[in-house]
N, C-alpha and C. Protein backbone atom coordinates (compact mmCIF):
# COMPACT_ATOMS: atom_id res chain seq x y z
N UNK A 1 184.68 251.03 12.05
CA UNK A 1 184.98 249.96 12.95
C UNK A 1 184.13 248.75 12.59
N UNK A 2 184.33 247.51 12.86
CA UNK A 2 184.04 246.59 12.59
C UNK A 2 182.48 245.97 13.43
N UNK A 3 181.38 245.32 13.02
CA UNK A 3 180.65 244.71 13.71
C UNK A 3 181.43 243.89 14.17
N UNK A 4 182.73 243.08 14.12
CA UNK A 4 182.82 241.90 14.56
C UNK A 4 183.16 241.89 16.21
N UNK A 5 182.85 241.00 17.01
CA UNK A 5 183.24 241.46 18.50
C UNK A 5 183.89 239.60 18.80
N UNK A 6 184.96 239.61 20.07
CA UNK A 6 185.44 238.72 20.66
C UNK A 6 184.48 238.40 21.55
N UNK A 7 184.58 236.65 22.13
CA UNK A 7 183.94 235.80 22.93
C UNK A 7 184.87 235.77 23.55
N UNK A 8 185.33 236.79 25.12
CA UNK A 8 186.07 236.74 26.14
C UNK A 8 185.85 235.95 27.56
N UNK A 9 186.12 234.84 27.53
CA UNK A 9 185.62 234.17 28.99
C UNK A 9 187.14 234.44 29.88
N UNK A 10 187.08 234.26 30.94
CA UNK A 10 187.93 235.00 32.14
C UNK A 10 187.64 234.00 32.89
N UNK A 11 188.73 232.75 33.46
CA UNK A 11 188.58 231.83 34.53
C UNK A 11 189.40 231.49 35.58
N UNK A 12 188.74 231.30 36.51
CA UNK A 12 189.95 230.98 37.74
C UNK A 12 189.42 229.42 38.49
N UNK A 13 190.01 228.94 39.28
CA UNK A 13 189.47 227.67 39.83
C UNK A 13 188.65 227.93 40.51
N UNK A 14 188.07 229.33 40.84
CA UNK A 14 187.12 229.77 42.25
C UNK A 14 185.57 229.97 41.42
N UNK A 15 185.76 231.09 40.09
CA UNK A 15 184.77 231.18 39.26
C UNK A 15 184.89 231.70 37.73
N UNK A 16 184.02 231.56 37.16
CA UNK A 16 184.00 232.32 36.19
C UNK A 16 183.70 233.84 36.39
N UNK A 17 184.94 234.69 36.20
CA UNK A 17 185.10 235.79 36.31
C UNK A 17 184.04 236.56 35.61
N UNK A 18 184.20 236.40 34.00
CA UNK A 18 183.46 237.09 32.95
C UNK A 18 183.36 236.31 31.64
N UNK A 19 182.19 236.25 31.24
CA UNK A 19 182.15 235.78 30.08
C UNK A 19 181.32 236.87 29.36
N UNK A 20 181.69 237.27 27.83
CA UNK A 20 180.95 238.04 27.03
C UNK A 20 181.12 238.65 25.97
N UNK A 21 181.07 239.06 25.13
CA UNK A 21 181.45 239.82 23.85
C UNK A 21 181.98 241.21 24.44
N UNK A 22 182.97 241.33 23.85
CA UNK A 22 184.16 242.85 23.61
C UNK A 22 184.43 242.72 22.46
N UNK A 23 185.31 243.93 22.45
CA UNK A 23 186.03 244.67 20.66
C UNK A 23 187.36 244.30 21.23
N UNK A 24 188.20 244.39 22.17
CA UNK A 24 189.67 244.37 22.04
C UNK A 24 189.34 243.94 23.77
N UNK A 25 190.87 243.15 23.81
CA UNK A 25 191.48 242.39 25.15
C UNK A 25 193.43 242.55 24.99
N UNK A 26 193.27 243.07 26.40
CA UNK A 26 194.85 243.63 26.49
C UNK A 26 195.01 242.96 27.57
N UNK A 27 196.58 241.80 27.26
CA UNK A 27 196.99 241.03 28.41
C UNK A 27 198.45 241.04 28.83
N UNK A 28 198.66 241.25 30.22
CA UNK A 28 200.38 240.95 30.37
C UNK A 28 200.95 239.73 30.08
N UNK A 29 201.61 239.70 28.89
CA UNK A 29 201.89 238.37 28.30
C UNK A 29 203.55 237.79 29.16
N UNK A 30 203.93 237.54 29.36
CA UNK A 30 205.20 236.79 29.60
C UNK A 30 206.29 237.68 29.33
N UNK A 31 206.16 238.04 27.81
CA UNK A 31 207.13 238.63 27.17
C UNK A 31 206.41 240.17 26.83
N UNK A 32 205.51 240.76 27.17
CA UNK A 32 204.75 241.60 27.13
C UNK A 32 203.60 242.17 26.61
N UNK A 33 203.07 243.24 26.83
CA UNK A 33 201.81 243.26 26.74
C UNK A 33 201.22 242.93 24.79
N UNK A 34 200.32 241.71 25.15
CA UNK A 34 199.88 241.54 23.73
C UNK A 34 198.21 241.92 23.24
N UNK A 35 197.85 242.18 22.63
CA UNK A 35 196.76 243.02 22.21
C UNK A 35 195.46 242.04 21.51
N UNK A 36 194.80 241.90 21.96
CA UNK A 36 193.85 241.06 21.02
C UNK A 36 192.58 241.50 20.06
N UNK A 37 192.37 241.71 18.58
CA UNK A 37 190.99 242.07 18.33
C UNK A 37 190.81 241.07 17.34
N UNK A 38 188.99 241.18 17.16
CA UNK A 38 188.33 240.29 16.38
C UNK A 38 189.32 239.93 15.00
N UNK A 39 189.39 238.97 14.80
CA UNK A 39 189.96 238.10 13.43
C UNK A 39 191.79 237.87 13.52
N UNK A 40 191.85 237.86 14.98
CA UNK A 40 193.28 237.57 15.28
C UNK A 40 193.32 236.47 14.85
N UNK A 41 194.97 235.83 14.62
CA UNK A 41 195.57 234.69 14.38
C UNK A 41 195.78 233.60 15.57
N UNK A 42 194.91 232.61 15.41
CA UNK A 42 195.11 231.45 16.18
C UNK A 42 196.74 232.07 16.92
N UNK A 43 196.70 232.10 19.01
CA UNK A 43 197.52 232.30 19.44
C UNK A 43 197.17 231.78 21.35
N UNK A 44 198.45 231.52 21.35
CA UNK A 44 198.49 230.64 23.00
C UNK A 44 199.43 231.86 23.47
N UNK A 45 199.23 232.32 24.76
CA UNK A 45 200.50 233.23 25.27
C UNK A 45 200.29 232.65 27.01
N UNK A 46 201.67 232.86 27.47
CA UNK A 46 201.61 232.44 28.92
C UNK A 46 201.38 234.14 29.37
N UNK A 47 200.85 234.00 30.52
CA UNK A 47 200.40 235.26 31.12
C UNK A 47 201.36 235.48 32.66
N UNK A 48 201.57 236.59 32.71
CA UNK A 48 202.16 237.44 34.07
C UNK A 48 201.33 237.93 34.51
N UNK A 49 201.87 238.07 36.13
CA UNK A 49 201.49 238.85 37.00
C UNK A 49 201.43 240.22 36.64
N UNK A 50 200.08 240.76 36.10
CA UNK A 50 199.67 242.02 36.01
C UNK A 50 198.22 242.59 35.70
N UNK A 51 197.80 243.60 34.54
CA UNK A 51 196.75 243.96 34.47
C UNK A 51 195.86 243.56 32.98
N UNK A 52 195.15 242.77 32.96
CA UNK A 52 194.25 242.67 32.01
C UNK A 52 193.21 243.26 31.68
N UNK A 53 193.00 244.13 30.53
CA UNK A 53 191.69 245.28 30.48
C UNK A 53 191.01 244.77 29.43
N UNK A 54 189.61 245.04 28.99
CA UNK A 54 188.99 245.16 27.81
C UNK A 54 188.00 245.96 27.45
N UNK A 55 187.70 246.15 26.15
CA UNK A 55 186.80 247.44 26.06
C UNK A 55 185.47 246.67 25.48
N UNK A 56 184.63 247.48 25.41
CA UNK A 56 183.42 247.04 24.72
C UNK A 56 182.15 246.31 25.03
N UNK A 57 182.74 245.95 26.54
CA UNK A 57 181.68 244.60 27.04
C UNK A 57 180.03 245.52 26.61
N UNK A 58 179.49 244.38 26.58
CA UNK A 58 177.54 244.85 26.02
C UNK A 58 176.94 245.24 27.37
N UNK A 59 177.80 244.99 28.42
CA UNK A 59 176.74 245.41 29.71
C UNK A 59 177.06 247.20 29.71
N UNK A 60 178.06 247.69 28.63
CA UNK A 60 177.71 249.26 29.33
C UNK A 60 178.65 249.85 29.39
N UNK A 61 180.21 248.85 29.93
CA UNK A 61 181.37 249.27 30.63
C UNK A 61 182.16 249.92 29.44
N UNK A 62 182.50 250.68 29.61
CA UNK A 62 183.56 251.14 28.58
C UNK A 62 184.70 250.34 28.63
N UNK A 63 185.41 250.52 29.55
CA UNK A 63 186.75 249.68 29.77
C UNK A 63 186.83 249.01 31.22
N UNK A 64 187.24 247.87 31.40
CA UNK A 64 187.08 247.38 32.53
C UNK A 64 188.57 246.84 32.86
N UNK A 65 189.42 246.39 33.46
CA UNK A 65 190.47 246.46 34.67
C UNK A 65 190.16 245.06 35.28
N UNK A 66 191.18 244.15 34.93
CA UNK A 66 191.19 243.23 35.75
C UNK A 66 192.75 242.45 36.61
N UNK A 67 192.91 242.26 37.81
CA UNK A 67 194.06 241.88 38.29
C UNK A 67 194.30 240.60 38.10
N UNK A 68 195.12 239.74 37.28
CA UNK A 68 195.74 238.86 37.35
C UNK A 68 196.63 238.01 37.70
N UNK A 69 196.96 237.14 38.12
CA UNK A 69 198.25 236.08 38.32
C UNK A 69 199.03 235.11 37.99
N UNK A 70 199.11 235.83 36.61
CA UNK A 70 199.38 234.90 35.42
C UNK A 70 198.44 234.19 34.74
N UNK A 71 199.18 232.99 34.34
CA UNK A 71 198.13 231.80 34.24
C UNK A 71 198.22 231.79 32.07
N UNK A 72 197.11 231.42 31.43
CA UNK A 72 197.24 230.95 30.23
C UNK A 72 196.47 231.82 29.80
N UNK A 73 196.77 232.61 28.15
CA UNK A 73 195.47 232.87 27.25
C UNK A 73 195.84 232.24 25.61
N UNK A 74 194.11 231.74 25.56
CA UNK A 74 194.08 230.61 23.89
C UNK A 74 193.51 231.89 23.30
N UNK A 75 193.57 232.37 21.97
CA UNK A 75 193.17 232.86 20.93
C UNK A 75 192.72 232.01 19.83
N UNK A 76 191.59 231.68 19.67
CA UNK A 76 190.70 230.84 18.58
C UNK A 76 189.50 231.25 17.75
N UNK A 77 189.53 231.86 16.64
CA UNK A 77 188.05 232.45 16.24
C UNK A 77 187.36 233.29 16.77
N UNK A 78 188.03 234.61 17.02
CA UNK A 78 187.19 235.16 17.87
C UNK A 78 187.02 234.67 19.12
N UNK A 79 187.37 233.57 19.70
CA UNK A 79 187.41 233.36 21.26
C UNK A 79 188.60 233.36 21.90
N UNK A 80 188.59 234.30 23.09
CA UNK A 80 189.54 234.09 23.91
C UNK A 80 189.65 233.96 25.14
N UNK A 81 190.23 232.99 25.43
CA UNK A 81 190.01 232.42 26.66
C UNK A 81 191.10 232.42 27.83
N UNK A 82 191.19 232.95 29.32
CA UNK A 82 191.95 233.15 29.67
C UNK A 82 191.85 232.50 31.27
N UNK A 83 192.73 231.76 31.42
CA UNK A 83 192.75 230.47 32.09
C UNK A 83 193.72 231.06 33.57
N UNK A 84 192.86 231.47 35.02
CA UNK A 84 194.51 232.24 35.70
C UNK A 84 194.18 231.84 37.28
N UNK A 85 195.61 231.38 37.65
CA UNK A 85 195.19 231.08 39.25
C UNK A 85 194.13 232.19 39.95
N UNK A 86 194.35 233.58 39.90
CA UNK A 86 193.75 234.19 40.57
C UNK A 86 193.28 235.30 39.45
N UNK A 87 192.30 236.22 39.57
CA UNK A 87 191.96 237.32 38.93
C UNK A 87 190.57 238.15 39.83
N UNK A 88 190.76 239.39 39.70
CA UNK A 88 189.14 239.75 40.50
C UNK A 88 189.37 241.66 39.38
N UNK A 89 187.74 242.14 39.29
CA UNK A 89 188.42 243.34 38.81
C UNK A 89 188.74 244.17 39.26
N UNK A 90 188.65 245.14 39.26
CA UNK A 90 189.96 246.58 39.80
C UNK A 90 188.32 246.93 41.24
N UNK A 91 187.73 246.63 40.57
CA UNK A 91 186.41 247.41 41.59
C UNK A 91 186.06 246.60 43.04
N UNK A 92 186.42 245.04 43.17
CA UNK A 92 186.50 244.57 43.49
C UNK A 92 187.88 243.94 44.67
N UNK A 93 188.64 244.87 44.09
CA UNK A 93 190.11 244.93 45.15
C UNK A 93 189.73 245.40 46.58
N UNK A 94 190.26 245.34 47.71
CA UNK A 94 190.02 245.50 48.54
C UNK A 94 191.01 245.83 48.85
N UNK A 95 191.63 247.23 48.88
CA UNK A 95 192.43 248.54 49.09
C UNK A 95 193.47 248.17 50.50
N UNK A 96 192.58 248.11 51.65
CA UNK A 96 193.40 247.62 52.96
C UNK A 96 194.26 246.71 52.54
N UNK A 97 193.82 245.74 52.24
CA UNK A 97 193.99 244.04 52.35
C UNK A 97 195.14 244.08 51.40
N UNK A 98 195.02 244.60 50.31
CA UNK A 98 195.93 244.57 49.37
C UNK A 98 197.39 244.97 49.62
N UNK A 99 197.18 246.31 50.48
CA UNK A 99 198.42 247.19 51.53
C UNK A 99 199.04 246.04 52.06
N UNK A 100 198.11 245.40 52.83
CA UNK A 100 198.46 244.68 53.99
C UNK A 100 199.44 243.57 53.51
N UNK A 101 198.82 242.74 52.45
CA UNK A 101 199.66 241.73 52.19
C UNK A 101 201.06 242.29 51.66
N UNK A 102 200.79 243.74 50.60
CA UNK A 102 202.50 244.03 50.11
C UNK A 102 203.31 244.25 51.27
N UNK A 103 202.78 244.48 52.85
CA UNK A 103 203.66 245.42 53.34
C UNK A 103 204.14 243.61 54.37
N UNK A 104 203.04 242.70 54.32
CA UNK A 104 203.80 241.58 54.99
C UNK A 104 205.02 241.05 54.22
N UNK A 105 204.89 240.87 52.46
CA UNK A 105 205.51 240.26 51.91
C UNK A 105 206.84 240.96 51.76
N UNK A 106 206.35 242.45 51.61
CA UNK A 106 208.10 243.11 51.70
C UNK A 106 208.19 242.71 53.18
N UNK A 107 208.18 242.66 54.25
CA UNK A 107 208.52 242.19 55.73
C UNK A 107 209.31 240.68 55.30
N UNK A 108 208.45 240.08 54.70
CA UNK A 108 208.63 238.55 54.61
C UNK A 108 210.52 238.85 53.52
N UNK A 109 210.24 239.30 52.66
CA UNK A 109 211.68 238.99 51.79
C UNK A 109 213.01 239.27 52.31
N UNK A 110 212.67 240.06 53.63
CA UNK A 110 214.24 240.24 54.17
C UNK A 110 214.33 239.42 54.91
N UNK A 111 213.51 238.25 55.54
CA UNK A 111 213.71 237.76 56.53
C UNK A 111 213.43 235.83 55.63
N UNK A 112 213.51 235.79 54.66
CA UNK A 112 213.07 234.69 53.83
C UNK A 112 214.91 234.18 53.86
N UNK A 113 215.00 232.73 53.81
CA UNK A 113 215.89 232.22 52.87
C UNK A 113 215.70 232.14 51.93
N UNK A 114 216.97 231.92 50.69
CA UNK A 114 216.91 231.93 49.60
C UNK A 114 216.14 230.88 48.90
N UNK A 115 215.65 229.75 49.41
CA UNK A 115 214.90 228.90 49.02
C UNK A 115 212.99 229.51 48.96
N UNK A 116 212.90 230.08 50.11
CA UNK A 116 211.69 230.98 50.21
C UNK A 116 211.15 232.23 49.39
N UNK A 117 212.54 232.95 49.03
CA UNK A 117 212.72 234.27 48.59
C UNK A 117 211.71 234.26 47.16
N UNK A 118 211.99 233.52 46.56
CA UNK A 118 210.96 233.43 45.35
C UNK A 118 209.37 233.65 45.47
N UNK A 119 209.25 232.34 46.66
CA UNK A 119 207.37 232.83 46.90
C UNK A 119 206.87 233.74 47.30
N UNK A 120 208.18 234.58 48.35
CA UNK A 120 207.61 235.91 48.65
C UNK A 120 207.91 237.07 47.67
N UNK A 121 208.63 236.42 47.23
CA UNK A 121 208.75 237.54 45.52
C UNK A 121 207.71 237.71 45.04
N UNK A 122 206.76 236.46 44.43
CA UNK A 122 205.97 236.45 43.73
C UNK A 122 204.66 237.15 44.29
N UNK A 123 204.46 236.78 45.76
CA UNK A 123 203.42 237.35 46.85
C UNK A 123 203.53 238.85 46.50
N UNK A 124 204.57 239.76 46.73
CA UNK A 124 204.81 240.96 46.88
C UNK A 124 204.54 241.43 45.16
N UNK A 125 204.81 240.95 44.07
CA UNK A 125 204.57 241.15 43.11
C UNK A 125 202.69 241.49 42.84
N UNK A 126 202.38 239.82 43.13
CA UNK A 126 200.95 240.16 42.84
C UNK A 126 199.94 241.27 44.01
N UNK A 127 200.48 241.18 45.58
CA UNK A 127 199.94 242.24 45.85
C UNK A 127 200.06 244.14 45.31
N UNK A 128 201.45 244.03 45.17
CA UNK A 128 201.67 245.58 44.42
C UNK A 128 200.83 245.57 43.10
N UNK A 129 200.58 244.73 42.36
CA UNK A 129 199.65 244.66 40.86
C UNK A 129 198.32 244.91 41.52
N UNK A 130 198.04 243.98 42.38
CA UNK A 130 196.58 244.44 42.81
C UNK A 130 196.42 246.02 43.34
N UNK A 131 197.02 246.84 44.19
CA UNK A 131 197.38 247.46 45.02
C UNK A 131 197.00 249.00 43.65
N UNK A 132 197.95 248.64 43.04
CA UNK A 132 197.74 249.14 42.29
C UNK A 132 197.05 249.66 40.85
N UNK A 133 196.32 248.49 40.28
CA UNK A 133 195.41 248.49 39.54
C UNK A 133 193.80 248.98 40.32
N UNK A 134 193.83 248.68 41.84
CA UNK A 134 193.00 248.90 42.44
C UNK A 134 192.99 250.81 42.87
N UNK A 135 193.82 251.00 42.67
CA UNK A 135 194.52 252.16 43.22
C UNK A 135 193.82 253.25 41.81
N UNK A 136 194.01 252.80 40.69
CA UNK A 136 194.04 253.72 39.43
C UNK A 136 192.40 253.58 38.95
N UNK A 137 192.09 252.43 39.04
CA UNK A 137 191.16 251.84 38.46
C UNK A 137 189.41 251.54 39.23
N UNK A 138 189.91 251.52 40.72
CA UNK A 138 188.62 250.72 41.25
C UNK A 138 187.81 251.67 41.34
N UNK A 139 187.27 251.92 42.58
CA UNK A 139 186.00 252.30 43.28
C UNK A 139 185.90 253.30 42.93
């Protein structure tokens, strides 16, 4: 295996999630899951609502679990950078809360017009991702 390791920063408008050296970054790409390791090819991918993992971090973690909500990832030299309205990791989900919102948003889609139906689509989407990455992954 290679000494070489990725510069993974992880951002949202609230904080910097994670910044740090890993061996590999796995993201729900748009069009699906795309794989990242050291000496990849310059790459931009739009990101989905789902689960972003990586291995290797230097603090210890073997593999770590993170929930996403789309948003952007740049691939540059070993850096990758991933730009997302929301993200928190799997350990950090909050199990109730997570229930709570899928079970408002499925409430919400039968009772949505079709003009609405989308945002509560998307609501019910990212709570079941959380729900569930939290479910496999957290505490």
């Amino acid at each position: 295996m290679s000494d070489r390791t990725l510069n993974l920063s992880i951002v949202t408008p609230d904080r910097n999630l994670f910044s740090g050296e890993v061996d590999m970054v796995v993201a729900p790409a748009l069009y699906g899951e795309v794989g990242i390791l050291p000496l990849h090819s310059p790459f931009l991918a739009e990101l989905t609502v789902g689960e972003l993992r990586f291995s290797g971090a230097k603090d210890g973690a073997a593999e770590e679990y993170v929930a996403i909500s789309g948003g952007f990832m740049e691939v540059f030299e070993d850096t990758v950078t991933v730009i997302a309205p929301a993200a928190e990791f799997a350990r950090e989900i909050d199990i109730a809360r997570a229930q709570k919102a899928a079970a408002q948003a499925k409430e919400g889609l039968s009772s949505k017009k079709t003009e609405e139906w989308d945002k509560a689509n998307a609501s019910l989407m990212r709570a079941e991702s959380r729900l569930n990455i939290a479910q496999r992954f957290g505490k």
